[in-house]
PDB file of N, CA and C in Angstrom:
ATOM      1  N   UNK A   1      35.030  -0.221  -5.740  1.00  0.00           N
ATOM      2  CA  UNK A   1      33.586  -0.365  -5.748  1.00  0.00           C
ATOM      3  C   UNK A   1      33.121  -0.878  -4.386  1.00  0.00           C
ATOM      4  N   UNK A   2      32.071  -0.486  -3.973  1.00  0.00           N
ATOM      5  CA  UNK A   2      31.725  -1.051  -2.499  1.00  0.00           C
ATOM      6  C   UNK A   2      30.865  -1.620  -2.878  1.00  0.00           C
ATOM      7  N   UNK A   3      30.847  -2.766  -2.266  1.00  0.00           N
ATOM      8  CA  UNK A   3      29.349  -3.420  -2.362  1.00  0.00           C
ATOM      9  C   UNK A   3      28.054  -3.288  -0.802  1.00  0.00           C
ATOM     10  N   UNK A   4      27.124  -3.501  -1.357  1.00  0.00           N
ATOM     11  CA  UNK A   4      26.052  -2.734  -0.761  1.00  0.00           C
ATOM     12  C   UNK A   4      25.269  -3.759  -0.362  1.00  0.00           C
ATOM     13  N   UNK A   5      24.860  -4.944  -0.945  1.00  0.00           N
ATOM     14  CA  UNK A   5      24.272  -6.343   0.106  1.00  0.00           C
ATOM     15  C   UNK A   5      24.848  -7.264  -0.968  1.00  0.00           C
ATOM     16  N   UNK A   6      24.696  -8.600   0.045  1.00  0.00           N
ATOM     17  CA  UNK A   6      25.100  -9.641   0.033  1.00  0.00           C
ATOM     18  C   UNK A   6      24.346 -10.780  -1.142  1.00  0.00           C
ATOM     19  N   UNK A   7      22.961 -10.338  -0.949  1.00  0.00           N
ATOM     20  CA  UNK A   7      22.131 -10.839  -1.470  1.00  0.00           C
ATOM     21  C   UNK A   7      22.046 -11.057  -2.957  1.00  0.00           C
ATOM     22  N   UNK A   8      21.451 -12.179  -3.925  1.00  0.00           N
ATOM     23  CA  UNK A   8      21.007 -11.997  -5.300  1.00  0.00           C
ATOM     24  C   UNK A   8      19.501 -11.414  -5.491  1.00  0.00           C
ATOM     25  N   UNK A   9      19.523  -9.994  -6.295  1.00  0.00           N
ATOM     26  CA  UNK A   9      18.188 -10.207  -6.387  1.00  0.00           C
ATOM     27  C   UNK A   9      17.657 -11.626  -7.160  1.00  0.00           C
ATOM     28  N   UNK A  10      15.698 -11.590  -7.157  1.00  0.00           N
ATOM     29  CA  UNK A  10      15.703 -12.586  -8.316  1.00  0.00           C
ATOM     30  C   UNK A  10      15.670 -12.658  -9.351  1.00  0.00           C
ATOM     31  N   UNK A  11      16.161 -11.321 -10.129  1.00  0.00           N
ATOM     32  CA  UNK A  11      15.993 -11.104 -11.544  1.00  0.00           C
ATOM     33  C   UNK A  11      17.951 -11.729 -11.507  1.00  0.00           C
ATOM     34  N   UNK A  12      18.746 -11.553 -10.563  1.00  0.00           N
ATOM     35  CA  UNK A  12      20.088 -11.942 -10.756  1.00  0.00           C
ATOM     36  C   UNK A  12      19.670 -13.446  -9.997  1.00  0.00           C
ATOM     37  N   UNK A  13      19.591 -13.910  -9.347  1.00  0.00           N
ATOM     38  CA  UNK A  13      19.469 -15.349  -8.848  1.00  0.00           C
ATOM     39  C   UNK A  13      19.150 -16.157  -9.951  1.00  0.00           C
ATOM     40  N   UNK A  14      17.413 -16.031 -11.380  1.00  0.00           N
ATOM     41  CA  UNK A  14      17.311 -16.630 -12.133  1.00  0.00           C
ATOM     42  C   UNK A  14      18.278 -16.654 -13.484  1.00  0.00           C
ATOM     43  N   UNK A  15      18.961 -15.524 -13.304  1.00  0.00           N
ATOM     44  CA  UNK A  15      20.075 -16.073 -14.744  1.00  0.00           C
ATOM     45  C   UNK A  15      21.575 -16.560 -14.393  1.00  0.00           C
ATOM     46  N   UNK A  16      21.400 -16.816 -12.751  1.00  0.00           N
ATOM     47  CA  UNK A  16      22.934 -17.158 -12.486  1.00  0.00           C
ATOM     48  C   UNK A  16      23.259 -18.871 -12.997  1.00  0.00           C
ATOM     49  N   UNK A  17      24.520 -18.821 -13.512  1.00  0.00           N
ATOM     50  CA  UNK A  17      24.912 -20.077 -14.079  1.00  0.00           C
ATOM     51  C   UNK A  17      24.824 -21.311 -13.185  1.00  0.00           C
ATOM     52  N   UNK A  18      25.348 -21.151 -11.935  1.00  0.00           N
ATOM     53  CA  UNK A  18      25.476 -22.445 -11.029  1.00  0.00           C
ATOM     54  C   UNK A  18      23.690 -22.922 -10.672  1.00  0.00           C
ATOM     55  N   UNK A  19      23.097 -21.359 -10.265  1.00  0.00           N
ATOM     56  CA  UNK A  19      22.048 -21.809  -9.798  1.00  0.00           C
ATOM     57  C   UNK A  19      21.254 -23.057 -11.191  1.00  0.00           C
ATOM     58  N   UNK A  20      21.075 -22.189 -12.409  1.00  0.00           N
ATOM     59  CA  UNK A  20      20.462 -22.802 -13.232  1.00  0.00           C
ATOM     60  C   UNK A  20      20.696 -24.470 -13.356  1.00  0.00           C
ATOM     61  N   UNK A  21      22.113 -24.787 -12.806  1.00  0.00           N
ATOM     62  CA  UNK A  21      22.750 -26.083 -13.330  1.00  0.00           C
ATOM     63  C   UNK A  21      22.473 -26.656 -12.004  1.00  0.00           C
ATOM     64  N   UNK A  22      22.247 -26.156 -10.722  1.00  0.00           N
ATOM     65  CA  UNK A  22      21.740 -27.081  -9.615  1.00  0.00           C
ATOM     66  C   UNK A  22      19.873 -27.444 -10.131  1.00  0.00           C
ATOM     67  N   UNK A  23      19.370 -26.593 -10.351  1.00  0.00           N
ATOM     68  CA  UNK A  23      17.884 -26.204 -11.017  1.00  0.00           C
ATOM     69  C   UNK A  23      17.673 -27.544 -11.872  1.00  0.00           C
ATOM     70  N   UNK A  24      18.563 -27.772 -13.054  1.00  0.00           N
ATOM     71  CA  UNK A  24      18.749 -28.539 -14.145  1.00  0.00           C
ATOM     72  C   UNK A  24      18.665 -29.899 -13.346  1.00  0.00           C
ATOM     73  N   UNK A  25      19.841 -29.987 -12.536  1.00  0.00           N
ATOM     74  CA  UNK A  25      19.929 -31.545 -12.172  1.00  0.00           C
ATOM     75  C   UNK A  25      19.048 -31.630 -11.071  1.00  0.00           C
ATOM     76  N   UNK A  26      18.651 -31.179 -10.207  1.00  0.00           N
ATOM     77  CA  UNK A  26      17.193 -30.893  -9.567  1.00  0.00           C
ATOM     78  C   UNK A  26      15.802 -31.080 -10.067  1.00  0.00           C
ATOM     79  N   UNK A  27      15.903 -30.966 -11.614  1.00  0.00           N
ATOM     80  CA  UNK A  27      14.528 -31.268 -12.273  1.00  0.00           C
ATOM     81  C   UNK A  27      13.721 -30.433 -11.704  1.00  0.00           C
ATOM     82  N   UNK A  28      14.049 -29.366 -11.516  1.00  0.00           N
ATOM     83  CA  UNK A  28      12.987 -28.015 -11.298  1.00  0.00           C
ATOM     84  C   UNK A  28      13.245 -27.164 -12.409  1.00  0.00           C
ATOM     85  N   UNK A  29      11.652 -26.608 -12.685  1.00  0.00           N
ATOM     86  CA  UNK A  29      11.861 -25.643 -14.158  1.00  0.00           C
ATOM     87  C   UNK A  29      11.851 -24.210 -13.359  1.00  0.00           C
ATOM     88  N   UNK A  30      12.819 -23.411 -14.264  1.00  0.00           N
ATOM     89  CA  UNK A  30      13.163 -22.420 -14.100  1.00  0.00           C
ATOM     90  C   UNK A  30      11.515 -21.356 -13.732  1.00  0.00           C
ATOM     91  N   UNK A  31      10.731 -21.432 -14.065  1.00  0.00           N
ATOM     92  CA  UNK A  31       9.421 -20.660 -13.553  1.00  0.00           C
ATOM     93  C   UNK A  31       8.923 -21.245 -12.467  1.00  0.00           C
ATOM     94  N   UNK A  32       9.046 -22.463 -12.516  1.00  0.00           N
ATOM     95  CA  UNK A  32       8.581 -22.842 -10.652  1.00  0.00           C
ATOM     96  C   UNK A  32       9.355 -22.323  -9.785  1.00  0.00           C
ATOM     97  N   UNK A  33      10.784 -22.141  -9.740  1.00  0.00           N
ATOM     98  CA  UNK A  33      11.496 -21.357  -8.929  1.00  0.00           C
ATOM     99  C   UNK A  33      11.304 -20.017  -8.837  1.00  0.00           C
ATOM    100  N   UNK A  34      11.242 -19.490  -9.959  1.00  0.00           N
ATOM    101  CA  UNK A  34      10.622 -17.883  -9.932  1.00  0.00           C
ATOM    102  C   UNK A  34       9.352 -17.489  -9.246  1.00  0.00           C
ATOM    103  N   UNK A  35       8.465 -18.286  -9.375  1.00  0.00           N
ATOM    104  CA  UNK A  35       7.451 -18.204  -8.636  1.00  0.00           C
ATOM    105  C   UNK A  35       7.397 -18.583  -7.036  1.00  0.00           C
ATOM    106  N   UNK A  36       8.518 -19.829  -6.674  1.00  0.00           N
ATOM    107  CA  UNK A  36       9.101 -19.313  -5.759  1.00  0.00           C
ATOM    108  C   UNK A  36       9.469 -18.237  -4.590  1.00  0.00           C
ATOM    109  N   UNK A  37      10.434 -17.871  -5.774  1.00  0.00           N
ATOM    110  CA  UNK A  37      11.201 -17.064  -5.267  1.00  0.00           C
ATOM    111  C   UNK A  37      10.136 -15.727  -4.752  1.00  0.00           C
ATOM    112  N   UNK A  38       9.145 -15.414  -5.302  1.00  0.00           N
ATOM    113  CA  UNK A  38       8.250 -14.230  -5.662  1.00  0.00           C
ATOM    114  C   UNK A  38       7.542 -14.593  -4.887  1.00  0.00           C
ATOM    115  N   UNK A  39       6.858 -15.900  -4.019  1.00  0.00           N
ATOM    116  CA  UNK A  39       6.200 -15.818  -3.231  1.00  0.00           C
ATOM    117  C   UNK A  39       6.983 -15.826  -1.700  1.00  0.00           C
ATOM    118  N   UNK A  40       7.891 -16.315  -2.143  1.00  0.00           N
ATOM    119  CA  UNK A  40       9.008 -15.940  -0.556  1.00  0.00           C
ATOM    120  C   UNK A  40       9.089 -14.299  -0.509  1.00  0.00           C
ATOM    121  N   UNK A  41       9.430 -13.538  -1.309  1.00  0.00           N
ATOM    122  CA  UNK A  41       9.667 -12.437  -1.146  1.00  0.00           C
ATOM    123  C   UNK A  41       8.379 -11.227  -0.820  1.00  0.00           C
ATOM    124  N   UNK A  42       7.094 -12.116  -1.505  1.00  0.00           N
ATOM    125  CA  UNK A  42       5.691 -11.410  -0.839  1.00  0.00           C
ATOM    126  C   UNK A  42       5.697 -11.686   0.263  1.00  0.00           C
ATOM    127  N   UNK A  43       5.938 -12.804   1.185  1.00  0.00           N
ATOM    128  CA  UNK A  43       5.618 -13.372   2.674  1.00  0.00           C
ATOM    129  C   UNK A  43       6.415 -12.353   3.136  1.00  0.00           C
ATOM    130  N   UNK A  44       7.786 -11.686   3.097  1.00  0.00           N
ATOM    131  CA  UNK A  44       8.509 -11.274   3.890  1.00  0.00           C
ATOM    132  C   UNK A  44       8.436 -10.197   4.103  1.00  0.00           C
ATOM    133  N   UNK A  45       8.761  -9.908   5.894  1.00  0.00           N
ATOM    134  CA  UNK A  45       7.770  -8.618   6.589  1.00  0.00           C
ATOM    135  C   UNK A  45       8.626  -7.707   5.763  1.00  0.00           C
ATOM    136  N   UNK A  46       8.053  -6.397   5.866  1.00  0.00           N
ATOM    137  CA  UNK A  46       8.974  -5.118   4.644  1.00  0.00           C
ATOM    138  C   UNK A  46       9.256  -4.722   6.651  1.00  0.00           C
ATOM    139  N   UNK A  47      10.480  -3.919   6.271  1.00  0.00           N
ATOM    140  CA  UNK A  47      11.318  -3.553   7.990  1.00  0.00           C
ATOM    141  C   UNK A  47      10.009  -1.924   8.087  1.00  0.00           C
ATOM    142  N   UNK A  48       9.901  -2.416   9.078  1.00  0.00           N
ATOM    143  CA  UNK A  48       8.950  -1.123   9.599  1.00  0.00           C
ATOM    144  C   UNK A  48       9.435  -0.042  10.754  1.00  0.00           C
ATOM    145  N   UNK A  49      10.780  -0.135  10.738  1.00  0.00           N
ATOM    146  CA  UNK A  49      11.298   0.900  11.786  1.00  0.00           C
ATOM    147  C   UNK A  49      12.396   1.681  10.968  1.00  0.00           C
ATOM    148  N   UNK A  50      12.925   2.805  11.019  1.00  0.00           N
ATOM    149  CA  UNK A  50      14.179   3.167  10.765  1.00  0.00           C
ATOM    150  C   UNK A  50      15.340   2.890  11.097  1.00  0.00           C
ATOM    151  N   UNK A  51      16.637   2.862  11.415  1.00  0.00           N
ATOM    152  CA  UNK A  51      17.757   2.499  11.635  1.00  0.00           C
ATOM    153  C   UNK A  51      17.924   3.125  13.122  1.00  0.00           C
ATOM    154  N   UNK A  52      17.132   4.616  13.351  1.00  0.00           N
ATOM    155  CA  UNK A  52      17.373   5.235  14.550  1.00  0.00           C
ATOM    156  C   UNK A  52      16.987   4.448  15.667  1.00  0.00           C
ATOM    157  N   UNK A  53      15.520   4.108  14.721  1.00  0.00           N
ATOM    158  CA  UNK A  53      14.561   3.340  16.032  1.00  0.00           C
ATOM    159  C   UNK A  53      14.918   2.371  16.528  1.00  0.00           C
ATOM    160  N   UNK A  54      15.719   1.472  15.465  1.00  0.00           N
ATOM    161  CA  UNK A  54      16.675   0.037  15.916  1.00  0.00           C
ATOM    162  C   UNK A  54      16.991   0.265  17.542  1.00  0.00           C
ATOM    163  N   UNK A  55      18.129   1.310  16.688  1.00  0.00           N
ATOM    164  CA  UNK A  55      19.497   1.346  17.411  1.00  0.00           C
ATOM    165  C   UNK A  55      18.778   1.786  18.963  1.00  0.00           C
ATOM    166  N   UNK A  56      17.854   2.968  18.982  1.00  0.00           N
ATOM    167  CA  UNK A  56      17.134   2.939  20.618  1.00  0.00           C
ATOM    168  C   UNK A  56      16.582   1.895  20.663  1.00  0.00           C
ATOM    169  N   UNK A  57      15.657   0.893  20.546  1.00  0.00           N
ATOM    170  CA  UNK A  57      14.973  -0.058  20.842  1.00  0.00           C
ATOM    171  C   UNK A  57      16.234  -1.340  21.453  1.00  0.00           C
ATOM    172  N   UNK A  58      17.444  -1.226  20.868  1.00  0.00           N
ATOM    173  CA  UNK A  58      18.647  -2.443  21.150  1.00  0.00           C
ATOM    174  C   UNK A  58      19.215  -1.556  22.017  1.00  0.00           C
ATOM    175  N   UNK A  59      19.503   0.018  22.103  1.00  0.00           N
ATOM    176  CA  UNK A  59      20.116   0.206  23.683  1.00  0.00           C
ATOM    177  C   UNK A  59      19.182   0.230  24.751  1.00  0.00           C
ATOM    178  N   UNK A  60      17.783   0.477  24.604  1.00  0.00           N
ATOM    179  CA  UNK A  60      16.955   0.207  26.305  1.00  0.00           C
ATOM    180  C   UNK A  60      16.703  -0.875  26.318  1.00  0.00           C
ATOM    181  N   UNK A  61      17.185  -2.204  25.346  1.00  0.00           N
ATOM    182  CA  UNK A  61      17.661  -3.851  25.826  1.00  0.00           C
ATOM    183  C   UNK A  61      18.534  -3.977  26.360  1.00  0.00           C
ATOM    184  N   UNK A  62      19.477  -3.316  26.324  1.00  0.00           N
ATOM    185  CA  UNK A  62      20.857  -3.116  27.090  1.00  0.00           C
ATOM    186  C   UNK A  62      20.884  -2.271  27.957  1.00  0.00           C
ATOM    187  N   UNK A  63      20.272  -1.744  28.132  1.00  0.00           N
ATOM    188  CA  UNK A  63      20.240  -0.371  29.564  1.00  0.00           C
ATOM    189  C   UNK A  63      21.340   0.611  29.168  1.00  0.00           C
ATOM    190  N   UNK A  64      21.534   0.994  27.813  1.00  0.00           N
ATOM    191  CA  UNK A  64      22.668   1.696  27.517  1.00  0.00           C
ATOM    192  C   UNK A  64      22.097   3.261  27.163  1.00  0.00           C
ATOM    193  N   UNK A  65      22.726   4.077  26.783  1.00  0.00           N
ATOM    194  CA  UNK A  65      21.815   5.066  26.678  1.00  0.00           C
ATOM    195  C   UNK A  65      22.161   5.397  25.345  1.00  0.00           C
ATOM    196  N   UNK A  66      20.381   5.787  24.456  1.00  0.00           N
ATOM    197  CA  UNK A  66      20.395   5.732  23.003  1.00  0.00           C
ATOM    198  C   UNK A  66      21.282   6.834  22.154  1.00  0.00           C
ATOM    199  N   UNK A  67      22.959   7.222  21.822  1.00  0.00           N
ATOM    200  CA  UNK A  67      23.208   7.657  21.499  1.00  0.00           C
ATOM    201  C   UNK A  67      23.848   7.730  19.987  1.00  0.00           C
ATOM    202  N   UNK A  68      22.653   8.495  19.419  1.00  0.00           N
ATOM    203  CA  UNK A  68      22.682   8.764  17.892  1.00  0.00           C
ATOM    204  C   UNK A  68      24.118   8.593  16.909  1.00  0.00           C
ATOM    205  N   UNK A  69      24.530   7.411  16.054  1.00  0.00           N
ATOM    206  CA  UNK A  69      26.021   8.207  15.413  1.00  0.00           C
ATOM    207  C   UNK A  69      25.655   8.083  14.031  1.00  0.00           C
ATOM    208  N   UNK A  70      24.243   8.728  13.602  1.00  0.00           N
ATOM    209  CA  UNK A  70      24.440   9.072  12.019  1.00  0.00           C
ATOM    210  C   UNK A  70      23.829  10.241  11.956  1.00  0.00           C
ATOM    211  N   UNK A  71      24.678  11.305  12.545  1.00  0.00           N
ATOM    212  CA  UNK A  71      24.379  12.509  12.692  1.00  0.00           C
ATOM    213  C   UNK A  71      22.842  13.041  13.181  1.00  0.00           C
TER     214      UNK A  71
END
């Protein structure tokens, strides 16, 4: 199986066991964190370039020349 990111979503972050039991002894209720979590994830910029555009935009930082390797 490959895995594909690193990340929890927050539908997996709010039912994970450890988190809930740091949550618990934290004295934070499980919907204040969700709401949280949901307003961190509205603030955050959505990526507005493609992977191509990256990759040229980081070689004319480097003076390298932009050559394509996903076909």
């Amino acid at each position: 199986m490959t895995k594909t990111r690193d990340d929890l979503t927050i539908s997996e972050a709010l039912r994970d066991p450890l988190i809930a039991m740091v949550l618990h002894a934290d004295g934070v209720k499980l919907e204040d964190f969700k709401q949280l979590l949901e307003t961190a994830a509205r603030k955050r910029e959505p990526r507005s370039t493609s992977v191509g555009n990256m990759i040229g935009a980081l070689a004319s930082r480097a003076n390298l020349p932009a050559i394509p390797c996903f076909g």
